[in-house]
N, C-alpha and C. Protein backbone atom coordinates (compact mmCIF):
# COMPACT_ATOMS: atom_id res chain seq x y z
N UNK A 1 105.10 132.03 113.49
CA UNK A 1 105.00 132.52 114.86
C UNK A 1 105.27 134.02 114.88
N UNK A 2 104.79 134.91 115.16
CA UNK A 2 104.66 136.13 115.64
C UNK A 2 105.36 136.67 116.53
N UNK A 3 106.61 137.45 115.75
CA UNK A 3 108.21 138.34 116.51
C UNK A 3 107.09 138.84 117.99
N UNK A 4 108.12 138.47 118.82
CA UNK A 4 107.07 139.18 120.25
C UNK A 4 107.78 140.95 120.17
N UNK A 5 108.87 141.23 119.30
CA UNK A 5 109.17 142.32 119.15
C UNK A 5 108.96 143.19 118.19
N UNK A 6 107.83 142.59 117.57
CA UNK A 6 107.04 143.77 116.63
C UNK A 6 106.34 144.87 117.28
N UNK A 7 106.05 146.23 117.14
CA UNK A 7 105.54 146.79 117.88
C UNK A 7 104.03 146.78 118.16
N UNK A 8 103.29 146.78 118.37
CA UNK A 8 102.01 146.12 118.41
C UNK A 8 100.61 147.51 118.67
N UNK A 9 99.83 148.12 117.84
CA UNK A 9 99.37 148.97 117.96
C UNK A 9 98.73 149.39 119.73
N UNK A 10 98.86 150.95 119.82
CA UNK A 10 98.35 151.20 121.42
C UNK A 10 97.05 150.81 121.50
N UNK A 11 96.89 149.97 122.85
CA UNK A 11 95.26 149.91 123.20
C UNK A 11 94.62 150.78 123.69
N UNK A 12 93.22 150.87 122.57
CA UNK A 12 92.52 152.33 122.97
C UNK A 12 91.88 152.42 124.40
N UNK A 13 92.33 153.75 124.52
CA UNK A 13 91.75 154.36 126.05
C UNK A 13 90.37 155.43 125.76
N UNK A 14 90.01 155.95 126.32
CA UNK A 14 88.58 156.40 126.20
C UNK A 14 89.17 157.72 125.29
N UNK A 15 90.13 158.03 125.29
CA UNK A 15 90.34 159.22 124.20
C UNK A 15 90.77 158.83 122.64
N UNK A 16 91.01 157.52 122.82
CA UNK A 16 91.27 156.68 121.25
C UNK A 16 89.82 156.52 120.51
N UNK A 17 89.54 156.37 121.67
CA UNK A 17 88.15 155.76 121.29
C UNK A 17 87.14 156.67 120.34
N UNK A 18 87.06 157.94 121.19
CA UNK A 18 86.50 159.73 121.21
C UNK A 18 87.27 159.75 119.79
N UNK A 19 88.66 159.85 119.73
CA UNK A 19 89.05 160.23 118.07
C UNK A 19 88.61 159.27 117.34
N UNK A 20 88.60 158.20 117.22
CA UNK A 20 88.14 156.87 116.23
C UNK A 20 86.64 156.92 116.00
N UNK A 21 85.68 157.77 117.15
CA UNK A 21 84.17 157.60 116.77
C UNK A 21 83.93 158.94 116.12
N UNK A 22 84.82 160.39 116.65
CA UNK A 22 84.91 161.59 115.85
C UNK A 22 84.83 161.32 114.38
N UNK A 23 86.10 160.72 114.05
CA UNK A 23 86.59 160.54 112.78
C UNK A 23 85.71 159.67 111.82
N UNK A 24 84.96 159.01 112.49
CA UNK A 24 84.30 157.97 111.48
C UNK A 24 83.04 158.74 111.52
N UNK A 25 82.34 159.62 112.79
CA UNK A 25 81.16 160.47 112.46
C UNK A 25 81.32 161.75 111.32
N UNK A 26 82.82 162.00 111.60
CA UNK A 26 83.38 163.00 110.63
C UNK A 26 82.97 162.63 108.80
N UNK A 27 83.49 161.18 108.69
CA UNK A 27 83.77 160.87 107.76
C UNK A 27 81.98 160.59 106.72
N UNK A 28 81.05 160.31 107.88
CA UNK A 28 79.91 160.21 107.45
C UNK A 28 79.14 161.49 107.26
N UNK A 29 79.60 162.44 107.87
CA UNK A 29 78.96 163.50 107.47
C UNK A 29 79.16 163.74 105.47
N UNK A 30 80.45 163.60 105.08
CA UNK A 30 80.55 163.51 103.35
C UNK A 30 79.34 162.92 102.55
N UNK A 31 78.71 162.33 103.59
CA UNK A 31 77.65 161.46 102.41
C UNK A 31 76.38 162.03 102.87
N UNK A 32 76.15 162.61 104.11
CA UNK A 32 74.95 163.22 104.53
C UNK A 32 75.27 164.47 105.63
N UNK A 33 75.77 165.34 104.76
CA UNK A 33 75.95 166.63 105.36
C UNK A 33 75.11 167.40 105.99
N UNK A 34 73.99 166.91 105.81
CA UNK A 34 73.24 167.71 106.52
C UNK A 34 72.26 166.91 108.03
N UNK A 35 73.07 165.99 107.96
CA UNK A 35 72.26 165.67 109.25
C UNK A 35 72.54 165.88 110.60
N UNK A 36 72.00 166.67 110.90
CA UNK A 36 71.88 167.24 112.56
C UNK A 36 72.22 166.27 113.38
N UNK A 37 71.63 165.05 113.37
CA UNK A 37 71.74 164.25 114.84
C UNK A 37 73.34 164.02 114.92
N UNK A 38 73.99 163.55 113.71
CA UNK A 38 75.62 163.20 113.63
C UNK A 38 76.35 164.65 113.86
N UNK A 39 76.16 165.68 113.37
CA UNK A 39 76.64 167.50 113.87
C UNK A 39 76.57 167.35 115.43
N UNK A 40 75.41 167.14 116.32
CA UNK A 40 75.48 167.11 117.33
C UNK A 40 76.20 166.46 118.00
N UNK A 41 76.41 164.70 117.53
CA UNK A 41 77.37 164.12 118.09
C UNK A 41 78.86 164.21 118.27
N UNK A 42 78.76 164.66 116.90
CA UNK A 42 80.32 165.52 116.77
C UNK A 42 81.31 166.22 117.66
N UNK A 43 80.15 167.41 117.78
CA UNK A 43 80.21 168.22 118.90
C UNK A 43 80.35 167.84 120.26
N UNK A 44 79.11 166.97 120.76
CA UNK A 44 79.48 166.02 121.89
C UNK A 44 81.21 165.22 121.76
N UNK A 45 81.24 165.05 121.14
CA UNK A 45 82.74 163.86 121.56
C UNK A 45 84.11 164.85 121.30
N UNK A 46 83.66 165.82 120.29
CA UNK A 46 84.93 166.83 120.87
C UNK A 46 84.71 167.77 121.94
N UNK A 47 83.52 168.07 122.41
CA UNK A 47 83.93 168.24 124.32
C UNK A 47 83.98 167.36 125.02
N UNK A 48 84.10 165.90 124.99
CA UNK A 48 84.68 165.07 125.54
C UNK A 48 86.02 164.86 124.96
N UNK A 49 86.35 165.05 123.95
CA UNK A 49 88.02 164.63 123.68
C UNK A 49 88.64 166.00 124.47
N UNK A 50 87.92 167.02 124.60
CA UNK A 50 88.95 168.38 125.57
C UNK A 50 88.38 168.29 126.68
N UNK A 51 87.48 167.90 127.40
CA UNK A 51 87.60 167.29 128.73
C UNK A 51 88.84 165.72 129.16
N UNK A 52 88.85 165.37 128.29
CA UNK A 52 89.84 164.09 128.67
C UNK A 52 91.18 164.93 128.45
N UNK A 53 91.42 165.45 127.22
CA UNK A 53 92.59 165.41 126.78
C UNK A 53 93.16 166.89 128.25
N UNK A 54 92.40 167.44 128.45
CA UNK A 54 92.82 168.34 129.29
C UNK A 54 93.21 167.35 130.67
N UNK A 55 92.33 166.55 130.94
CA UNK A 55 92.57 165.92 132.41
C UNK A 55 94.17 164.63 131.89
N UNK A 56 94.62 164.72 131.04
CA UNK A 56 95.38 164.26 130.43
C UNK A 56 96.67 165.13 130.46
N UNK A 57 96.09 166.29 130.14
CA UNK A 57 97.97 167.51 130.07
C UNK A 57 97.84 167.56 128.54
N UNK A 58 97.04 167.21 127.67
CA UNK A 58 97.18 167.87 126.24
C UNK A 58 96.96 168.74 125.90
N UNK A 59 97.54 169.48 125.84
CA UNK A 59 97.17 170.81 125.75
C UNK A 59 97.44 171.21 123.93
N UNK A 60 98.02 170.25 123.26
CA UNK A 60 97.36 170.79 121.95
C UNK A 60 96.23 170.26 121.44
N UNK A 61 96.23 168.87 122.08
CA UNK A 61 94.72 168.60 121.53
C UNK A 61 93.66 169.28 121.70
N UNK A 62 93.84 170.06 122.94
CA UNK A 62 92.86 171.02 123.64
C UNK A 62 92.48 171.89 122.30
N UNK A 63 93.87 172.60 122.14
CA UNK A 63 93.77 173.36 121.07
C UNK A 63 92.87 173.06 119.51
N UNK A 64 93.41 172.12 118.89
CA UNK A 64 92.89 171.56 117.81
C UNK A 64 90.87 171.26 118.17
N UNK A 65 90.69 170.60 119.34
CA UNK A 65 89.57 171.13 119.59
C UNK A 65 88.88 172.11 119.68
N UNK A 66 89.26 173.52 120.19
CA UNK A 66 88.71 174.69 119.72
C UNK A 66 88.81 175.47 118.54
N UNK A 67 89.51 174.44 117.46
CA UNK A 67 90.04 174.75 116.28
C UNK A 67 88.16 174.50 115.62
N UNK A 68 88.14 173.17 115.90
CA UNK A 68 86.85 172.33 115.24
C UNK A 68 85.65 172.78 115.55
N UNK A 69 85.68 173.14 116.85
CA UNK A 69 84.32 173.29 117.35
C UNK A 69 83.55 173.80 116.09
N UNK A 70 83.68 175.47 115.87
CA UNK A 70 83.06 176.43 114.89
C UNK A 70 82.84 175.75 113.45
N UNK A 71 83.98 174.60 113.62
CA UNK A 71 83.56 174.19 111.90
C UNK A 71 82.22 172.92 112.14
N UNK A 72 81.93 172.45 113.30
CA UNK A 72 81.05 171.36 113.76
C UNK A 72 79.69 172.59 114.08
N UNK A 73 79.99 173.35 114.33
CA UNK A 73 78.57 173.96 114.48
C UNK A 73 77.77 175.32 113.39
N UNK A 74 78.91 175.12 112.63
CA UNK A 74 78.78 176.15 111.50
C UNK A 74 77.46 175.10 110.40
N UNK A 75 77.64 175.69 109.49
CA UNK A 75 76.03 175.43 108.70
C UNK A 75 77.13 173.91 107.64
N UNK A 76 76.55 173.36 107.08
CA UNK A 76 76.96 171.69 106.74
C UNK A 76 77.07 172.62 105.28
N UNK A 77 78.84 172.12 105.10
CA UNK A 77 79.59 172.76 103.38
C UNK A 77 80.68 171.49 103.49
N UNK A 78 80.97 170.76 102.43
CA UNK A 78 81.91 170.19 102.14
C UNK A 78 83.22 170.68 102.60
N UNK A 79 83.08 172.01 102.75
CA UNK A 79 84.67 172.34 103.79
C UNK A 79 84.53 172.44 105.01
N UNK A 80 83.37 172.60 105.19
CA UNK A 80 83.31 171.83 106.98
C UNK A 80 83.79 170.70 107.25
N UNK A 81 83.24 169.67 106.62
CA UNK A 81 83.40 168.70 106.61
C UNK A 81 84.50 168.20 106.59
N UNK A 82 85.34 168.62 105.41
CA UNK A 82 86.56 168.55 105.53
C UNK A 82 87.91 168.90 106.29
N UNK A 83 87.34 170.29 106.92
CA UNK A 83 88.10 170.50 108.20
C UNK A 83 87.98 169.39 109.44
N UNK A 84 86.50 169.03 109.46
CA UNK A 84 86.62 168.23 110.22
C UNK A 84 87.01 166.57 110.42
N UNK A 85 86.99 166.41 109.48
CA UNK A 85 87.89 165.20 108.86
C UNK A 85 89.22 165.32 108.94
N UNK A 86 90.10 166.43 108.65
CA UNK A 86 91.48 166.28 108.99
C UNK A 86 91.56 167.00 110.44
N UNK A 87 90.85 167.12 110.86
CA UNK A 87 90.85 167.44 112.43
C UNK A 87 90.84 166.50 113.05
N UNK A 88 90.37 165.31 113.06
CA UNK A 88 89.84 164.09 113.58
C UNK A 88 90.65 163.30 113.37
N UNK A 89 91.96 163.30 112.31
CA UNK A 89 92.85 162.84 111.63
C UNK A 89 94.49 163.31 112.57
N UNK A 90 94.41 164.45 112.59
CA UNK A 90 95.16 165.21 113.66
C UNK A 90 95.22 165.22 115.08
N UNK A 91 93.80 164.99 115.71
CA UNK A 91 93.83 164.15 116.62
C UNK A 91 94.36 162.78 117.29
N UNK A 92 93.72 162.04 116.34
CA UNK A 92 94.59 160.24 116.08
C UNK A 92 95.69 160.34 116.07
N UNK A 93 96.22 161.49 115.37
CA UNK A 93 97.77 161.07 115.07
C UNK A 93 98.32 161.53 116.10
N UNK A 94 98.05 162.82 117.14
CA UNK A 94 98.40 163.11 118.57
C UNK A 94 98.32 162.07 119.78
N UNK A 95 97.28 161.30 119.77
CA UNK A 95 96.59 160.50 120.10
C UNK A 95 98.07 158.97 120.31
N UNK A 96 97.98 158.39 119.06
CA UNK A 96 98.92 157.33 118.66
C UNK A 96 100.21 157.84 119.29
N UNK A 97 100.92 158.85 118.80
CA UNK A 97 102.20 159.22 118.99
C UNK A 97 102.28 159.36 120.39
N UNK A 98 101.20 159.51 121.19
CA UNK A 98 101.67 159.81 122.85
C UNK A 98 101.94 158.71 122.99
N UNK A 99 100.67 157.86 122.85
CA UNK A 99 100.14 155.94 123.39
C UNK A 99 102.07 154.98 123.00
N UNK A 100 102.49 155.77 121.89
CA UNK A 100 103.65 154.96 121.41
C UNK A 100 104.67 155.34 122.16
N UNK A 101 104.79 156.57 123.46
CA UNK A 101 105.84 157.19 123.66
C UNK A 101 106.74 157.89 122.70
N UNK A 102 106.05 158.77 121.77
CA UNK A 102 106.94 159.65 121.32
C UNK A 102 106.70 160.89 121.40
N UNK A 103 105.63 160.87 122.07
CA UNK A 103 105.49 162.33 122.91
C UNK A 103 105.34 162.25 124.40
């Protein structure tokens, strides 16, 4: 039977969601860096993660979003990519830590 006092992961809200589809578009760019349609989407869901996260009061996520933008619209290099992968990573983890109350 299952402690009812385990802590039980936060249920995603439309900004869990925005980092979890970032991060996994992030993560596909490594295998096909050069595809435009996923760059674009990218881009799309991190001006939706700083439209939410702003109507939210995050104001570092805000930040970390204008961190990414330039690396999402810059030309497709494995360190794009990679910025944007631990960007998307940095997010989640802002993300989680609010949903848990520890921010």
């Amino acid at each position: 039977m299952p402690d009812p006092r385990r802590s039980r992961p936060p249920l995603d809200d439309a900004l869990g969601k925005l980092c979890k589809e970032g991060k996994d578009s992030a993560e596909y760019l490594w295998q096909v860096p050069d595809d435009a349609s996923v760059r674009q989407k990218v881009i799309g869901i991190l001006e939706q993660i700083s439209i939410e996260a702003q109507n939210q009061g995050r104001k570092e996520m805000g930040r970390i979003v204008e961190e990414l933008l330039p690396a999402a619209k810059a030309s497709p290099s494995p360190q794009q990519v990679d910025l944007l992968v631990d960007g998307f990573d940095r997010l989640t983890k802002l993300w989680l830590a609010a949903k848990s109350g520890l921010l």
